[in-house]
C-alpha atoms as a PDB file:
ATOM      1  CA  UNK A   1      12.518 -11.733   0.673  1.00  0.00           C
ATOM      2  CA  UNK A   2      11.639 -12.105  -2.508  1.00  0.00           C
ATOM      3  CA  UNK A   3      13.877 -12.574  -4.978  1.00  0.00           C
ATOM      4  CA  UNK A   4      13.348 -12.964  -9.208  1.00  0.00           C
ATOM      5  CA  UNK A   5      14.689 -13.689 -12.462  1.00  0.00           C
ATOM      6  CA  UNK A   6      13.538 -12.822 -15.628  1.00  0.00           C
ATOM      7  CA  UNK A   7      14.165 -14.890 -18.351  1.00  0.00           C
ATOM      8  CA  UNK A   8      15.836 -17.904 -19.148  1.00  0.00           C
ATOM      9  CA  UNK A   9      16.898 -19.384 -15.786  1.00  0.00           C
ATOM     10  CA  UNK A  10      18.619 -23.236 -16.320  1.00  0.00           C
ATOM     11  CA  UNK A  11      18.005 -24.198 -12.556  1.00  0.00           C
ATOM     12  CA  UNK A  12      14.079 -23.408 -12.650  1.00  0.00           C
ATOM     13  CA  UNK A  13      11.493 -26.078 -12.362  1.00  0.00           C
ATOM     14  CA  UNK A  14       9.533 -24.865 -15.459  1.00  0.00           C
ATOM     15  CA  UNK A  15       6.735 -27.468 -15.888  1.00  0.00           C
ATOM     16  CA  UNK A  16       5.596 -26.736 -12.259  1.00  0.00           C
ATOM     17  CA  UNK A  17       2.636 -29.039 -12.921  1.00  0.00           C
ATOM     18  CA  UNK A  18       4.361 -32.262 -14.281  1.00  0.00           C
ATOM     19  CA  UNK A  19       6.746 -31.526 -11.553  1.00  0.00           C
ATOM     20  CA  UNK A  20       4.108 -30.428  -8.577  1.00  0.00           C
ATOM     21  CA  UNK A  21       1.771 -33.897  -9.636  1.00  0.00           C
ATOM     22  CA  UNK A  22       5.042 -35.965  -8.757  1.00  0.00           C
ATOM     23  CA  UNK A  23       6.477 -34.926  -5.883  1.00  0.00           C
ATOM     24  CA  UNK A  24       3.806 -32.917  -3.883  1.00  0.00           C
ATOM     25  CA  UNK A  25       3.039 -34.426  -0.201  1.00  0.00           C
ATOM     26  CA  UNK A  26      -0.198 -34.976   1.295  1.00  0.00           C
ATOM     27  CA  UNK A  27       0.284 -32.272   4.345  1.00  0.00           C
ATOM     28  CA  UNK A  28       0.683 -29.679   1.505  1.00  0.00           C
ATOM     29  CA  UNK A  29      -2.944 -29.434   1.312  1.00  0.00           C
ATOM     30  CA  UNK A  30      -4.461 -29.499   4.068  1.00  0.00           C
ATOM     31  CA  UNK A  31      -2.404 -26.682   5.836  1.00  0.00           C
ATOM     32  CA  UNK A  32      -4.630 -22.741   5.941  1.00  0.00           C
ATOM     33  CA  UNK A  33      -2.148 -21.374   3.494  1.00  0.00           C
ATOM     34  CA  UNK A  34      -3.311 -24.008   0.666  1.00  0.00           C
ATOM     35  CA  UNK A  35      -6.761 -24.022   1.854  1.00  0.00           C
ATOM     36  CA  UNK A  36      -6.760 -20.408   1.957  1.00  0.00           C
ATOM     37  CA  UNK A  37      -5.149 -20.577  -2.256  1.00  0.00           C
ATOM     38  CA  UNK A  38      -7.371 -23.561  -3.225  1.00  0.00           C
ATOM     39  CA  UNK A  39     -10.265 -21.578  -1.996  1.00  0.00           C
ATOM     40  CA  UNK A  40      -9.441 -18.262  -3.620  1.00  0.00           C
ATOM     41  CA  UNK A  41      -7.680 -19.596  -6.818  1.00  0.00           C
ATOM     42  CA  UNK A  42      -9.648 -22.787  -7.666  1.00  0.00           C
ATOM     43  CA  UNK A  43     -13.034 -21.320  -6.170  1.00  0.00           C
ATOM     44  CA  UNK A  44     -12.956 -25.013  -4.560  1.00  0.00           C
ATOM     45  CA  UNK A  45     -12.826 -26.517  -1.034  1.00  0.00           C
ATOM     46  CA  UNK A  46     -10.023 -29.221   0.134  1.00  0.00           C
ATOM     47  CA  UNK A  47     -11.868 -32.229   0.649  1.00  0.00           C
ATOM     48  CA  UNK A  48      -8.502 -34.032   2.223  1.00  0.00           C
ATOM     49  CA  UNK A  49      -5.151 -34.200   0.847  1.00  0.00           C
ATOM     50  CA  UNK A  50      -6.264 -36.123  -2.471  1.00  0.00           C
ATOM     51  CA  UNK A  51      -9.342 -34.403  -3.039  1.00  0.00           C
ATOM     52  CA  UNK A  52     -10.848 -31.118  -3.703  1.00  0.00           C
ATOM     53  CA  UNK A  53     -14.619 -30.347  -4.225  1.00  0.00           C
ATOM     54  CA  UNK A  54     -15.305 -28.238  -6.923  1.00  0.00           C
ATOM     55  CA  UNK A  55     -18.766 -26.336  -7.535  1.00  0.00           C
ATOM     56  CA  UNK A  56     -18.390 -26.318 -11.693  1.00  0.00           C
ATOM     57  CA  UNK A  57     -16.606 -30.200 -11.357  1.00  0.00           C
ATOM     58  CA  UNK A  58     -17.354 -31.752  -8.966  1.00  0.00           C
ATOM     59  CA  UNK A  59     -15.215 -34.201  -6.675  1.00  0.00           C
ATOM     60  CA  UNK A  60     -11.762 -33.780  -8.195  1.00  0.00           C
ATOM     61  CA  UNK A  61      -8.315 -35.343  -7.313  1.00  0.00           C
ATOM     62  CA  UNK A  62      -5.641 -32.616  -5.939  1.00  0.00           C
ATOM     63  CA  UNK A  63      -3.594 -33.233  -9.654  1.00  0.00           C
ATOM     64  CA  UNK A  64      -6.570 -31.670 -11.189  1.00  0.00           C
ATOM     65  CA  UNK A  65      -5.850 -27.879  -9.520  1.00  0.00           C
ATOM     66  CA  UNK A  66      -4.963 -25.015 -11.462  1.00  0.00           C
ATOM     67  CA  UNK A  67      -1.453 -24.664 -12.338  1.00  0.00           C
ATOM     68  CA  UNK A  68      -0.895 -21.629 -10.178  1.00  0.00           C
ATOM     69  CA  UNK A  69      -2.426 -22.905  -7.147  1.00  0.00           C
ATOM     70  CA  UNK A  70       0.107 -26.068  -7.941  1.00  0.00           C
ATOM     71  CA  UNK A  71       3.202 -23.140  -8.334  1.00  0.00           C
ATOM     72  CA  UNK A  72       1.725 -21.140  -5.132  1.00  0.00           C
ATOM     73  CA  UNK A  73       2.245 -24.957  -3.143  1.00  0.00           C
ATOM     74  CA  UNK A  74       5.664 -25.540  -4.631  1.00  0.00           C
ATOM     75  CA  UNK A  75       7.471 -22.277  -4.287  1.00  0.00           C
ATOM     76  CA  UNK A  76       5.868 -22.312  -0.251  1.00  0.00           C
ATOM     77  CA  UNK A  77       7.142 -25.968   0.485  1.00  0.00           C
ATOM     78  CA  UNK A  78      10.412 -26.125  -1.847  1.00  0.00           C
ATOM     79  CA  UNK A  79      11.585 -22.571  -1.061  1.00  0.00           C
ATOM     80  CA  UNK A  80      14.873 -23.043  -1.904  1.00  0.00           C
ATOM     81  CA  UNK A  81      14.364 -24.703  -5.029  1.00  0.00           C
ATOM     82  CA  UNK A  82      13.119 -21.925  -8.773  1.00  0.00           C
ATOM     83  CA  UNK A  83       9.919 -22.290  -9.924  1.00  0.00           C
ATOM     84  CA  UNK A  84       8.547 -20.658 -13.078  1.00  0.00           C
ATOM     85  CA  UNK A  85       5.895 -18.466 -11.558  1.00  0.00           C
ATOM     86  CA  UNK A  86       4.965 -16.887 -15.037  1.00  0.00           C
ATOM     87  CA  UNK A  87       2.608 -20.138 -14.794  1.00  0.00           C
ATOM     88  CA  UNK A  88       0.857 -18.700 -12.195  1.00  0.00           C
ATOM     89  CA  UNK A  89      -2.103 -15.836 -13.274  1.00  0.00           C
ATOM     90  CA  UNK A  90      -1.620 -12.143 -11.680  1.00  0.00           C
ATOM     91  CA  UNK A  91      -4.427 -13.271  -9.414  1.00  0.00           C
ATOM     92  CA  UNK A  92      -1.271 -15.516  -7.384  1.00  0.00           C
ATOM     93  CA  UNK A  93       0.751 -12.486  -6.957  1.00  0.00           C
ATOM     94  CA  UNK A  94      -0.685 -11.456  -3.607  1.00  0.00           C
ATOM     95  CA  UNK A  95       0.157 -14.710  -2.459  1.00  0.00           C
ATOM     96  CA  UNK A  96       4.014 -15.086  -3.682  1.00  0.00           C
ATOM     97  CA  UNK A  97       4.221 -11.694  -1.662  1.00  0.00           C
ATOM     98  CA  UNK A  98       2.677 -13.410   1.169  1.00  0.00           C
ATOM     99  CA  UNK A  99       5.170 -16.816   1.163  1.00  0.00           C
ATOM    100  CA  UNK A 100       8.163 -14.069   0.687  1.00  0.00           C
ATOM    101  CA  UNK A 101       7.172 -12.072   3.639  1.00  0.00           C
ATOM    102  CA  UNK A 102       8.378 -14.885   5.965  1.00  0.00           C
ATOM    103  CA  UNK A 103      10.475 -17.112   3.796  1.00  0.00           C
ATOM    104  CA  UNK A 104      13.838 -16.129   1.161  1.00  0.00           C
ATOM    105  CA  UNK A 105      12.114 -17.828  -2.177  1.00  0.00           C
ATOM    106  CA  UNK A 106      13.187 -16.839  -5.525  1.00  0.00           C
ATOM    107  CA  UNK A 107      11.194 -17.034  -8.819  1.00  0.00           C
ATOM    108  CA  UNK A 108      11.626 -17.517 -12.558  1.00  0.00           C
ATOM    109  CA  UNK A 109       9.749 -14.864 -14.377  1.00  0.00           C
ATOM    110  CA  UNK A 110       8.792 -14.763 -18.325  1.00  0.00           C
ATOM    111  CA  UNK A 111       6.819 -11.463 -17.910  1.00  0.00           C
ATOM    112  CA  UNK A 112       5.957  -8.816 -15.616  1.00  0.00           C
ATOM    113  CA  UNK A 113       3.362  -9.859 -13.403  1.00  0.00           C
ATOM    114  CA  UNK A 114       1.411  -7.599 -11.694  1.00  0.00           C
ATOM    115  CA  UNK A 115       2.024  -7.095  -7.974  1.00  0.00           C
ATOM    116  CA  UNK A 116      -0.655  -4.949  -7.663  1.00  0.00           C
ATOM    117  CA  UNK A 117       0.915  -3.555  -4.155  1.00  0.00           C
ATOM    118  CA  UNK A 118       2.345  -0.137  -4.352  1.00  0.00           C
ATOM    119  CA  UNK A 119       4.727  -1.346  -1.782  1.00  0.00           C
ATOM    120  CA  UNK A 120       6.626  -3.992  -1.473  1.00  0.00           C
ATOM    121  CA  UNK A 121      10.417  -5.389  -1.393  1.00  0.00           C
ATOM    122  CA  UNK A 122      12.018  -7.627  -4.223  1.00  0.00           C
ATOM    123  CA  UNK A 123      15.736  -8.104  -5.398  1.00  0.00           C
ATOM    124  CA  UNK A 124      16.097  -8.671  -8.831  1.00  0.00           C
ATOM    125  CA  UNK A 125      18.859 -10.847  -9.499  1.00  0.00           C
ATOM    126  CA  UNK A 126      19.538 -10.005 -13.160  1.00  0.00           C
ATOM    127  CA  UNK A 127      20.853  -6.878 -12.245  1.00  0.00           C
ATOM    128  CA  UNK A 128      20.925  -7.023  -8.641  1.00  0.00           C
ATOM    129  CA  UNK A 129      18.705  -4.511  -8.069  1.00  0.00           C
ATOM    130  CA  UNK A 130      16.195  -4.259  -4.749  1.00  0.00           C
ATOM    131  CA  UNK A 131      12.799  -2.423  -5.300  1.00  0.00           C
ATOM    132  CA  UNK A 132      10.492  -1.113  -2.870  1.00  0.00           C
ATOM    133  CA  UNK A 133       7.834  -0.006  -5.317  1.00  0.00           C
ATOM    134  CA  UNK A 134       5.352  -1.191  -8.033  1.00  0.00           C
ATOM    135  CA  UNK A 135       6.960   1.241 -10.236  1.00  0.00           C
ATOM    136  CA  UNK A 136      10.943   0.578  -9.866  1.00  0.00           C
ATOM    137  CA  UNK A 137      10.390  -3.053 -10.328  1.00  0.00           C
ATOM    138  CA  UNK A 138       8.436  -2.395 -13.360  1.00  0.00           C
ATOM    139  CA  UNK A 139      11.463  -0.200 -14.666  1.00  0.00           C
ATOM    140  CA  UNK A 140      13.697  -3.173 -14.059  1.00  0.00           C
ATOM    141  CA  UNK A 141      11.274  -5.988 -15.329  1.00  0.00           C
ATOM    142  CA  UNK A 142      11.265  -4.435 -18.853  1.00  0.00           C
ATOM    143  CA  UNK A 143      14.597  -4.641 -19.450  1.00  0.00           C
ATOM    144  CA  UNK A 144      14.981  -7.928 -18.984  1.00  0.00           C
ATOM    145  CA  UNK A 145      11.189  -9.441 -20.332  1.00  0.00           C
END
């Protein structure tokens, strides 16, 4: 399940990438899911778990991958830890859907991202709502972004 809050959250992780370049493990990237994100966020290839080939940089190390890719990895292996996923494009939504599918994660939000899906399930915490729709948790987000 997915659940959010908007706005000023004290227990989120909000520098994800300070906080993903220090305490990230090697097995983290090298799994499908990350290889899967690396490949669709970064438009790059996992090399091994400290390296990831890029075709505009070259050979880069893993600290060197977009911010969101580094929020996609954190909120999948720290679920029960808050992450600020507004540092994370609209192009990650499809995958915090896909981590929440199997696993109870909840996000810090500092806008309405855009889910995209017409369906899906999310509790929003502020007001402890659950939405099944694009549309009711846009109703909710607004109120609270």
């Amino acid at each position: 399940m997915l659940n959010i809050i908007f706005g000023d959250c004290p227990d989120a992780i909000y520098n994800t990438s300070v906080y993903f370049n220090n305490t990230y493990e090697d097995e983290w990237l090298t799994d499908e899911f990350a290889r899967k994100v690396i490949k669709a966020i970064d438009k790059s290839e996992v090399v091994n778990s400290r390296a990831v080939s890029s075709p505009v940089l070259g050979i880069i190390p893993t600290e060197k991958i977009a911010g969101g890719t580094k929020t996609l990895l954190l909120i999948k292996n720290k679920p029960d830890m808050i992450f600020n996923a507004s540092t994370c494009g609209d192009n990650c939504a499809r995958y915090i859907l896909e981590i929440a599918e199997s696993t109870d994660i909840t996000i810090n939000l500092r806008h309405v991202m855009d889910f995209k899906r017409k369906k899906f399930k999310a509790h929003i915490l502020n007001n402890d709502v659950y939405v099944d729709n694009y549309r009711d948790y846009l109703l909710n987000a607004v109120k609270f972004v």
